[in-house]
PDB file of N, CA and C in Angstrom:
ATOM      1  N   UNK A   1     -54.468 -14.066   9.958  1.00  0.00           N
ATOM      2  CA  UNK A   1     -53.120 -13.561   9.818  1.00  0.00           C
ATOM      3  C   UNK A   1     -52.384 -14.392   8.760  1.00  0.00           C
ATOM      4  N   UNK A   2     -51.540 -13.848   7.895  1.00  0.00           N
ATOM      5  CA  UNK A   2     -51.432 -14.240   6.967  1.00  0.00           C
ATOM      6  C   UNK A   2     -49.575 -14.685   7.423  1.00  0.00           C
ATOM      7  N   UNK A   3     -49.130 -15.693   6.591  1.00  0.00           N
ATOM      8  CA  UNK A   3     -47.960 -16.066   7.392  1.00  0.00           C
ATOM      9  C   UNK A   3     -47.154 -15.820   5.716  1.00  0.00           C
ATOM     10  N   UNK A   4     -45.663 -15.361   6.228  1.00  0.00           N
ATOM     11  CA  UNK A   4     -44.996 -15.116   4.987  1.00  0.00           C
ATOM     12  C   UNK A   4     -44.157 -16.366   4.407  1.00  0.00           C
ATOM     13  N   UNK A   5     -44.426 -16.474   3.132  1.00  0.00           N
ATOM     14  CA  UNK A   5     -43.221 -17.892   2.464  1.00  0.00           C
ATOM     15  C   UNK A   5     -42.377 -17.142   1.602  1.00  0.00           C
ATOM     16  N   UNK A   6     -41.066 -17.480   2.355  1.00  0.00           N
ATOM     17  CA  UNK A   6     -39.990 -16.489   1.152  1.00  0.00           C
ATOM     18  C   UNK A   6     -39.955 -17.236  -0.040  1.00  0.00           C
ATOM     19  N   UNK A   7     -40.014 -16.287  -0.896  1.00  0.00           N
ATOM     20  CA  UNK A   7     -39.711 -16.499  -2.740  1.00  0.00           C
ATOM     21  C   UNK A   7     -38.209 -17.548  -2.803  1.00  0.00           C
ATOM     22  N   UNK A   8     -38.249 -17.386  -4.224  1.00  0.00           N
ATOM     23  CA  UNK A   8     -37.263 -18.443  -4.079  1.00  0.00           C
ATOM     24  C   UNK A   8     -35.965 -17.501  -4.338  1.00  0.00           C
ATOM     25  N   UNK A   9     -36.287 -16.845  -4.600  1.00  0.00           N
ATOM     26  CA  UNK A   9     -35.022 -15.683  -5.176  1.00  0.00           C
ATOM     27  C   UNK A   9     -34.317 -15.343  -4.058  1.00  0.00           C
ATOM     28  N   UNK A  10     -35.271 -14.885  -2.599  1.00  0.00           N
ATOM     29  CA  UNK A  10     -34.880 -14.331  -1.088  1.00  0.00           C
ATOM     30  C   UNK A  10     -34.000 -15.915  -0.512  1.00  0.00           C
ATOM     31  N   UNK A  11     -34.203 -16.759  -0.926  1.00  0.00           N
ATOM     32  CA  UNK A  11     -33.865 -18.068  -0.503  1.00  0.00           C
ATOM     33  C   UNK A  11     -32.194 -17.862  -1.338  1.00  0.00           C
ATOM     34  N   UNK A  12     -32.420 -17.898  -2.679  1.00  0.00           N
ATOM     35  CA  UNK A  12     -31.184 -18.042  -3.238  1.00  0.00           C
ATOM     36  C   UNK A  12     -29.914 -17.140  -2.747  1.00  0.00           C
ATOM     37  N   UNK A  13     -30.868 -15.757  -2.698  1.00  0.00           N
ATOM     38  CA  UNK A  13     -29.936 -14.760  -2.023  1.00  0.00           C
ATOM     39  C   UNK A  13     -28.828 -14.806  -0.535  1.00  0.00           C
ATOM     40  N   UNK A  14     -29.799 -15.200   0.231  1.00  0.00           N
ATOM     41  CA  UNK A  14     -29.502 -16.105   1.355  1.00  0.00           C
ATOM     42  C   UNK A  14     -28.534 -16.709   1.047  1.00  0.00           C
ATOM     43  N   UNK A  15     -28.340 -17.838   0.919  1.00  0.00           N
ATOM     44  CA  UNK A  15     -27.391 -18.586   0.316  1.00  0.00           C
ATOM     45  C   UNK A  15     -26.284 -18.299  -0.326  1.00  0.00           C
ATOM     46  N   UNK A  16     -26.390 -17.310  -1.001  1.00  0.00           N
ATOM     47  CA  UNK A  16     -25.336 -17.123  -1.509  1.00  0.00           C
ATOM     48  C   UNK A  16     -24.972 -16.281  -0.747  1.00  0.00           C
ATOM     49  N   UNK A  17     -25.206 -14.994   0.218  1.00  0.00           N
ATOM     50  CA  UNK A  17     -24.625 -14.267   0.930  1.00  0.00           C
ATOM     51  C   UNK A  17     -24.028 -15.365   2.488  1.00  0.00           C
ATOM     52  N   UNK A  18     -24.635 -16.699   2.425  1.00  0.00           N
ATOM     53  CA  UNK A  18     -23.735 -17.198   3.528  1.00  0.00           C
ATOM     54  C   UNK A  18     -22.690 -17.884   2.930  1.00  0.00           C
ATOM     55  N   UNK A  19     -23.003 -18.216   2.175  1.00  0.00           N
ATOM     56  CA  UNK A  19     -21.615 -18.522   1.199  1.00  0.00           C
ATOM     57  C   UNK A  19     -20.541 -17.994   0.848  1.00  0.00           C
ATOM     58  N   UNK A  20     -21.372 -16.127   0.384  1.00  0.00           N
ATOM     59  CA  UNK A  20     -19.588 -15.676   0.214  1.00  0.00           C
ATOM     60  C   UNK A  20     -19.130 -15.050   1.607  1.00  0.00           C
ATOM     61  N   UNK A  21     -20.332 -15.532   2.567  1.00  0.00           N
ATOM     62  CA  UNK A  21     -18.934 -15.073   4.148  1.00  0.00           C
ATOM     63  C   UNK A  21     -18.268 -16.399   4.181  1.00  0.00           C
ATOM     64  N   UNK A  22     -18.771 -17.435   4.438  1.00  0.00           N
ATOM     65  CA  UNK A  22     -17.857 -18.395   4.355  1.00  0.00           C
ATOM     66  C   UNK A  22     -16.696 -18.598   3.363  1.00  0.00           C
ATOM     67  N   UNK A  23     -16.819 -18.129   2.461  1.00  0.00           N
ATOM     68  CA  UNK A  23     -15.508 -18.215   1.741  1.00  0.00           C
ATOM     69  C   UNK A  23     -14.374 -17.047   1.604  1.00  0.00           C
ATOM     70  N   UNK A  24     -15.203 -15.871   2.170  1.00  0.00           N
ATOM     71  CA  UNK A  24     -14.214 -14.511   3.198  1.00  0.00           C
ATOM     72  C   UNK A  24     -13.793 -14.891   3.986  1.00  0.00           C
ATOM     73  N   UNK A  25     -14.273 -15.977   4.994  1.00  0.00           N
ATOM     74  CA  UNK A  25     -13.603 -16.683   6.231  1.00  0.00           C
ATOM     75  C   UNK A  25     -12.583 -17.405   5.802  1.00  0.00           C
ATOM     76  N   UNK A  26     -12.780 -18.519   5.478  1.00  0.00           N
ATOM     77  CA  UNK A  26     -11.631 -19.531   4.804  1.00  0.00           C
ATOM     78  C   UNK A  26     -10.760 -18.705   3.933  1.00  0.00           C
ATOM     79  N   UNK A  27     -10.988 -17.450   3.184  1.00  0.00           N
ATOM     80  CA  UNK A  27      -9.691 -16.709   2.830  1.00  0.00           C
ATOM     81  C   UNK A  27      -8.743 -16.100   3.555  1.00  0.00           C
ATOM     82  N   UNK A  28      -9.589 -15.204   4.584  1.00  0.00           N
ATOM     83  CA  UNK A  28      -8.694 -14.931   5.669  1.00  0.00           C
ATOM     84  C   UNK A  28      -7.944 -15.527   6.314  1.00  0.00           C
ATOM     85  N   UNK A  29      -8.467 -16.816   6.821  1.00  0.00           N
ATOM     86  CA  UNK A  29      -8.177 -17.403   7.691  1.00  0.00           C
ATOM     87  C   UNK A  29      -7.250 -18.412   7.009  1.00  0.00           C
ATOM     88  N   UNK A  30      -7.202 -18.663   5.317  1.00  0.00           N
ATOM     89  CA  UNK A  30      -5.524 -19.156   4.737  1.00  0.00           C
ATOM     90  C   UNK A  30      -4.531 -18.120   4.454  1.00  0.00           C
ATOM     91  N   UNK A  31      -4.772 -16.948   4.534  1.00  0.00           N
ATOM     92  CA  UNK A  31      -3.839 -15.671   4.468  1.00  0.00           C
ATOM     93  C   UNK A  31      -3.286 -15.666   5.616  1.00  0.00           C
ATOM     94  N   UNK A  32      -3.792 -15.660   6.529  1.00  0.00           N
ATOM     95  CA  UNK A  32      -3.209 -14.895   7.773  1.00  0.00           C
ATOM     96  C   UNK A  32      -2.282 -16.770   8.508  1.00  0.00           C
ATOM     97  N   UNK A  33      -2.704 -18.010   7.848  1.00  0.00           N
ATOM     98  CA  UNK A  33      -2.063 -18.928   8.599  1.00  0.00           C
ATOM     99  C   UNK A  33      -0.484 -19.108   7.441  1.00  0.00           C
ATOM    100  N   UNK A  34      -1.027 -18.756   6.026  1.00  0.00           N
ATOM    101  CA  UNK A  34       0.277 -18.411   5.178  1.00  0.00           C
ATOM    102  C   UNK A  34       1.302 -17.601   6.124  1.00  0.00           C
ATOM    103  N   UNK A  35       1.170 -16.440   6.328  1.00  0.00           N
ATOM    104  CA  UNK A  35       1.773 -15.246   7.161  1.00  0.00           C
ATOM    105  C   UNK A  35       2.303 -16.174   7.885  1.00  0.00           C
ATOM    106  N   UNK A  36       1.689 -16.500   9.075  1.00  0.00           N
ATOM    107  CA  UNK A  36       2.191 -17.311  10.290  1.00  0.00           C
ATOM    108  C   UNK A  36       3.438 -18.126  10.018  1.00  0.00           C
ATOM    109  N   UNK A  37       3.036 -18.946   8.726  1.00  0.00           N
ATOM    110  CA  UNK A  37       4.151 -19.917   8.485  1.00  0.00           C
ATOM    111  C   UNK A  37       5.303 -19.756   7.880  1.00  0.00           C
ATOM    112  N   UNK A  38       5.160 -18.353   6.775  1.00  0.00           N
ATOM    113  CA  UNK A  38       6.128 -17.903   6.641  1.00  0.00           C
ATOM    114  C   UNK A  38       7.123 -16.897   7.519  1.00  0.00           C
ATOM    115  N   UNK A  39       6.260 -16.111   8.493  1.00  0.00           N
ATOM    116  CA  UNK A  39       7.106 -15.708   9.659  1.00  0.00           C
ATOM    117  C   UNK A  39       8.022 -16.761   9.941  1.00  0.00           C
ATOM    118  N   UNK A  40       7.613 -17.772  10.403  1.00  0.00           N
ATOM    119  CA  UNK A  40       8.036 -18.971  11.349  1.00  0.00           C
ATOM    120  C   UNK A  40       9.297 -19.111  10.326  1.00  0.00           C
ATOM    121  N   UNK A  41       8.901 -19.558   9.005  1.00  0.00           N
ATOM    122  CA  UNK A  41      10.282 -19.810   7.820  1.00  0.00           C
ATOM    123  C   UNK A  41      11.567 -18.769   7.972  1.00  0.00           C
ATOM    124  N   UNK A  42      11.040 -17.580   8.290  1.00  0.00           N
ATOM    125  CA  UNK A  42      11.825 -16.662   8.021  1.00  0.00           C
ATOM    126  C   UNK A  42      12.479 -16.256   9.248  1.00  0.00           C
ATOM    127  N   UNK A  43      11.888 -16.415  10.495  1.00  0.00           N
ATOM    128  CA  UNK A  43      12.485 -16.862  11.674  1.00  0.00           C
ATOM    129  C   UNK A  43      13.723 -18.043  12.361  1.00  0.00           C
ATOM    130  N   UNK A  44      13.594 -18.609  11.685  1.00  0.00           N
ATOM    131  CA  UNK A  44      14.196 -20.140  11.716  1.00  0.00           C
ATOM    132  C   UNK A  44      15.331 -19.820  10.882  1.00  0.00           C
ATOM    133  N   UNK A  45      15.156 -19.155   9.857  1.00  0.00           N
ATOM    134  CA  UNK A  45      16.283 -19.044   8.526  1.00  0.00           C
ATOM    135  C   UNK A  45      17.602 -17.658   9.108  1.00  0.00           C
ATOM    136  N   UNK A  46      16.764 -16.316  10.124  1.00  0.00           N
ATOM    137  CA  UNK A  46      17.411 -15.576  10.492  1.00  0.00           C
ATOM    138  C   UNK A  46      18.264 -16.467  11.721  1.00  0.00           C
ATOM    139  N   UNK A  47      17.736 -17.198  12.405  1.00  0.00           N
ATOM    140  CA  UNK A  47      18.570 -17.689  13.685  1.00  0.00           C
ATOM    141  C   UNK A  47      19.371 -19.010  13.018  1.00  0.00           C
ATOM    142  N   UNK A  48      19.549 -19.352  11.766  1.00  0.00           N
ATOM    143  CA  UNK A  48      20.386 -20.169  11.427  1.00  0.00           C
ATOM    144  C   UNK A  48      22.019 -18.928  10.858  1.00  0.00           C
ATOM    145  N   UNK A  49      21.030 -17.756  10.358  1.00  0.00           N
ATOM    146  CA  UNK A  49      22.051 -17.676   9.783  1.00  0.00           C
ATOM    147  C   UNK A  49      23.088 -16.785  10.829  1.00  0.00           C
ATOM    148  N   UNK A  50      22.108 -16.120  12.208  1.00  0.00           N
ATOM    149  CA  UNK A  50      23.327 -15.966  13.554  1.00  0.00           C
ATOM    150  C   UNK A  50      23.918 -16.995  13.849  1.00  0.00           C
ATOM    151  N   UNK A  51      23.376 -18.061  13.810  1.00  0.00           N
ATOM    152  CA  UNK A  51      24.290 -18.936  14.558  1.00  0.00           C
ATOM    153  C   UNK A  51      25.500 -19.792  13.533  1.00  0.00           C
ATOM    154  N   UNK A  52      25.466 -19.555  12.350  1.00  0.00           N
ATOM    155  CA  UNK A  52      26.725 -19.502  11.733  1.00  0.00           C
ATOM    156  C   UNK A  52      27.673 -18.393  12.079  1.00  0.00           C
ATOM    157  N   UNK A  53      27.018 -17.157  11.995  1.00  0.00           N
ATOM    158  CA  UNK A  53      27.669 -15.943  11.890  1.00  0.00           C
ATOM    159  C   UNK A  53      28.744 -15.945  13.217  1.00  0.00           C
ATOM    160  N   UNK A  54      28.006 -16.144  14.129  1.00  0.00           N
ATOM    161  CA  UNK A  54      28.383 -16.821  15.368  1.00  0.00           C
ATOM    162  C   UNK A  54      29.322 -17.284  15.524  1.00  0.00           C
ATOM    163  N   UNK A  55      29.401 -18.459  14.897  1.00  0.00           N
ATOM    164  CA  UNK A  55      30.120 -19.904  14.550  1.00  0.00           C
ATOM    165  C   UNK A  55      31.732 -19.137  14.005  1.00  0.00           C
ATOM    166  N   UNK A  56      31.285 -18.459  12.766  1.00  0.00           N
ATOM    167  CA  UNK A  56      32.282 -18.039  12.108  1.00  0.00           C
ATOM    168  C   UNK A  56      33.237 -17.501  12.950  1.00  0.00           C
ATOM    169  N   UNK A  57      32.474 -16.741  13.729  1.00  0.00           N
ATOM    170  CA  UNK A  57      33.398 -15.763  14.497  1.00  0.00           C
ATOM    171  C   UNK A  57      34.172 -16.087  15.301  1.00  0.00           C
ATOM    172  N   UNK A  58      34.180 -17.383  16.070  1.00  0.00           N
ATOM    173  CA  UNK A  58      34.336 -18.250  16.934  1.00  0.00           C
ATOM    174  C   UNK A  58      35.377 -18.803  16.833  1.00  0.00           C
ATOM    175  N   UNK A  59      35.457 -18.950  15.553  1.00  0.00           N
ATOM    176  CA  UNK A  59      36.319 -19.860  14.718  1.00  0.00           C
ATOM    177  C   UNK A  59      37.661 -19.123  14.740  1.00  0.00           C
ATOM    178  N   UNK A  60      37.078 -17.593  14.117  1.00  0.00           N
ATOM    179  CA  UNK A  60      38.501 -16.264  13.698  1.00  0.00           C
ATOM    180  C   UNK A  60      39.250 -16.216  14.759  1.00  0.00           C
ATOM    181  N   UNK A  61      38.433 -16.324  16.423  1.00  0.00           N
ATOM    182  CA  UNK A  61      38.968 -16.019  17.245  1.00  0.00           C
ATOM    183  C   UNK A  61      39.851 -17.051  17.491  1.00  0.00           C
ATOM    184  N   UNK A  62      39.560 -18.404  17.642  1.00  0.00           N
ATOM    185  CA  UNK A  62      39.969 -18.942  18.172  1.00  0.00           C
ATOM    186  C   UNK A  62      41.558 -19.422  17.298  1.00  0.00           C
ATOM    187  N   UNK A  63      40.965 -18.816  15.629  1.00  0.00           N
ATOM    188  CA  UNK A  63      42.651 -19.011  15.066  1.00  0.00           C
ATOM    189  C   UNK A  63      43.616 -17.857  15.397  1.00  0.00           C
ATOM    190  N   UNK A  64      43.039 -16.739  15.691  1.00  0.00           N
ATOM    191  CA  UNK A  64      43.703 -15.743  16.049  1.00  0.00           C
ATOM    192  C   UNK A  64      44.379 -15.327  17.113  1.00  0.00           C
ATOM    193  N   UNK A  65      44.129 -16.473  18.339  1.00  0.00           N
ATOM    194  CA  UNK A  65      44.591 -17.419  19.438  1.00  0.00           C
ATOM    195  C   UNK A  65      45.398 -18.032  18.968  1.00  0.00           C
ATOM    196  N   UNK A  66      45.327 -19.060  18.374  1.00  0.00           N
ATOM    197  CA  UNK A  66      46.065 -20.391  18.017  1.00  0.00           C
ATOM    198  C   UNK A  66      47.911 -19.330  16.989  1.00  0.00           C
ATOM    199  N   UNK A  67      47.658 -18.507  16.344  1.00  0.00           N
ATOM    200  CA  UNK A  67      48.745 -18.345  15.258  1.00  0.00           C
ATOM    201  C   UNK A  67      49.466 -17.214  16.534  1.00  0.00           C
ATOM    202  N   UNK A  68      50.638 -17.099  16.635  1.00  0.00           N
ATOM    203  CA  UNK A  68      51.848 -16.254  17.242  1.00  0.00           C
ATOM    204  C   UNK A  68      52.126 -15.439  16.796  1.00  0.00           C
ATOM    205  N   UNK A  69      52.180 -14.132  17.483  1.00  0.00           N
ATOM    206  CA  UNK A  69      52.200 -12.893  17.048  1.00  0.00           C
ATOM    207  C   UNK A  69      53.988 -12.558  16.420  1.00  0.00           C
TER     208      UNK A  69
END
């Protein structure tokens, strides 16, 4: 029985097809943690800018209290 030795070409091929999954992985997987972090940025930036908005309002009222009709 004759036993098979892969060429060197089936070898190279190899290799390079685990290679470009690994580097489909590590793309995905910096895309989708980009996303994440910019959600998070853009999350943080919307609840700053309620809680001025907030703030502001807070403020109107409380001069609109304070001045005599």
């Amino acid at each position: 029985m004759e036993t098979y030795a892969p060429a060197t070409s089936d070898v190279l091929c190899i290799a390079i097809g685990i290679g470009l999954l690994v580097w489909c992985s590590l793309a995905v997987y910096t895309a989708s943690r980009s996303d994440r972090l910019h959600q998070e940025h853009s999350m943080a930036s919307l609840q700053r800018s309620m809680e001025d908005s907030l703030r502001t309002l807070r403020l109107r009222r409380a001069m609109k209290r304070s001045i005599p009709e």
